[in-house]
Structure formats: C-alpha cells, structure tokens
Protein backbone atom coordinates (compact mmCIF):
# COMPACT_ATOMS: atom_id res chain seq x y z
CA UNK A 1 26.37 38.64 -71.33
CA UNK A 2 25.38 41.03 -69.01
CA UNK A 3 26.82 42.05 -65.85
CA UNK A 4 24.63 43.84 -62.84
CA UNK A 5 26.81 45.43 -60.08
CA UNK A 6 25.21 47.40 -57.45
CA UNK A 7 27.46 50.02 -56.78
CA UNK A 8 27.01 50.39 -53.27
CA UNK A 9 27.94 46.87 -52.79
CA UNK A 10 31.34 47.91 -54.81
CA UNK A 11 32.04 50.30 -52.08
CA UNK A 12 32.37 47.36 -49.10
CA UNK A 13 35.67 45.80 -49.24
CA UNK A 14 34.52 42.66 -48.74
CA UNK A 15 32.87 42.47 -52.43
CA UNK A 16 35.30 41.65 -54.71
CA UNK A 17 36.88 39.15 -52.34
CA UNK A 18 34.07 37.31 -51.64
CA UNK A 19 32.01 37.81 -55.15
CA UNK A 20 34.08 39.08 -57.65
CA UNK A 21 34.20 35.27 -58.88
CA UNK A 22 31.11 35.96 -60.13
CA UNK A 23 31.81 38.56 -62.66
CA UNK A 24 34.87 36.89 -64.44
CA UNK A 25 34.69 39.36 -67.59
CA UNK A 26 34.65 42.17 -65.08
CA UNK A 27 37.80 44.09 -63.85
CA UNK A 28 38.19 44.82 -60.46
CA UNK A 29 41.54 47.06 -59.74
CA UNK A 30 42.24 45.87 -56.37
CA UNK A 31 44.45 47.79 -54.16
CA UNK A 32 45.81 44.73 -52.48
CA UNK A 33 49.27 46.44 -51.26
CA UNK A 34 46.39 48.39 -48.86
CA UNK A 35 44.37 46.79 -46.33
CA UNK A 36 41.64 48.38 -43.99
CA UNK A 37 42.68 48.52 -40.18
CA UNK A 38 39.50 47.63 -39.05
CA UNK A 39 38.22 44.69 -41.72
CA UNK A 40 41.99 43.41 -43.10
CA UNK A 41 40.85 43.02 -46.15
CA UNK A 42 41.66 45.42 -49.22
CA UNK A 43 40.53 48.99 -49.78
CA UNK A 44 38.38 49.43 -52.74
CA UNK A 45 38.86 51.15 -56.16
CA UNK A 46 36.87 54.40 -57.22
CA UNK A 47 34.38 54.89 -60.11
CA UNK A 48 36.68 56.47 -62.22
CA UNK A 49 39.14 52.89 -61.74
CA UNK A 50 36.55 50.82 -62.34
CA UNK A 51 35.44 52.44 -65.78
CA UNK A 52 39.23 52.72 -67.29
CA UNK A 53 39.64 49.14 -66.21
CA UNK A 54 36.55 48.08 -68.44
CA UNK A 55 35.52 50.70 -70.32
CA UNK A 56 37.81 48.95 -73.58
CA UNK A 57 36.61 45.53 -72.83
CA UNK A 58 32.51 45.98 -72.80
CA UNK A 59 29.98 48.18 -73.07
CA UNK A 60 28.84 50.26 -69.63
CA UNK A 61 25.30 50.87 -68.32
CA UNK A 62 24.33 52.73 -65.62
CA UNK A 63 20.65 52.56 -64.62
CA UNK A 64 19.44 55.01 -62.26
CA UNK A 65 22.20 57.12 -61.94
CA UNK A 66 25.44 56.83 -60.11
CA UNK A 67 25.33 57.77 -56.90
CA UNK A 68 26.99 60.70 -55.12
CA UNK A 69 29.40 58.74 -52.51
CA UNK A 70 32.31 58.52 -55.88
CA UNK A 71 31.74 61.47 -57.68
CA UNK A 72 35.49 60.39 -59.31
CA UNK A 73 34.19 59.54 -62.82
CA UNK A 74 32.97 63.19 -63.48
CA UNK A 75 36.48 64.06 -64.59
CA UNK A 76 36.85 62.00 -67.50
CA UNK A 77 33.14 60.44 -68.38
CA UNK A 78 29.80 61.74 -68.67
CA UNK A 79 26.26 60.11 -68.78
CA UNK A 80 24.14 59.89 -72.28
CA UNK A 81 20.55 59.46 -71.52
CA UNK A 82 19.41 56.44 -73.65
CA UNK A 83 15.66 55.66 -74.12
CA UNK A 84 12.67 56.95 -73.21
C-alpha cells in the first residue's frame, strides 16, 4: 500500500491527532509530554524523526522534493533521483 503525506500538513499539530488514523502503517513520533501554548495540542516531530521511525518498516518516496522549513534529515539521509 501506499501512503501520501503532504509534508506541510505534517508540520500543523493538529495532523496526526485528527488524521493520523488514516495512515495506520505509518509512524508518527509524537511528542505528547509537549503541548503548544497557543493550540494545546502536541508539538510535532521533525523530518529526520519521521524517517528513523519508518525508514525499517517501508520503503520512502519523496516526490518533488522536501521542502526547506525541516532541513533535519540532511544529517543522516540523502535523496537518489529515481526515473526520468
């Protein structure tokens, strides 16, 4: 199966809470101990958290490049162009 994230929609806290039941095979490390002081709900993970959390589990896609508001994954992954 195949699982489409946007990631700017990965940056609003409100994401995983309200659709992260739609991506069951999909980790999301929650910082739940943390909550924002303006929305209440948790903070959100970076790049880099996401990928460790799932990079074992499935293969990883990124169409379009990432995009420069997490530049976090740089340190430990790098992009493979793949087609034409």
């Amino acid at each position: 199966d195949l699982a489409l994230i946007d990631q700017h929609l990965l940056t609003a806290g409100w994401f995983t809470s309200t659709q992260g039941h739609f991506f069951p095979d999909v980790i999301f490390p929650h910082r739940w101990g943390r909550l924002s002081p303006s929305t209440r709900t948790p903070t959100n993970f970076n790049c880099a958290q996401l990928l460790d959390a799932n990079i074992a589990r499935r293969p990883i896609v990124v169409v379009g490049g990432l995009k420069d508001i997490d530049n976090s994954w740089r340190r430990d992954y790098h992009l493979v162009p793949v087609g034409l």
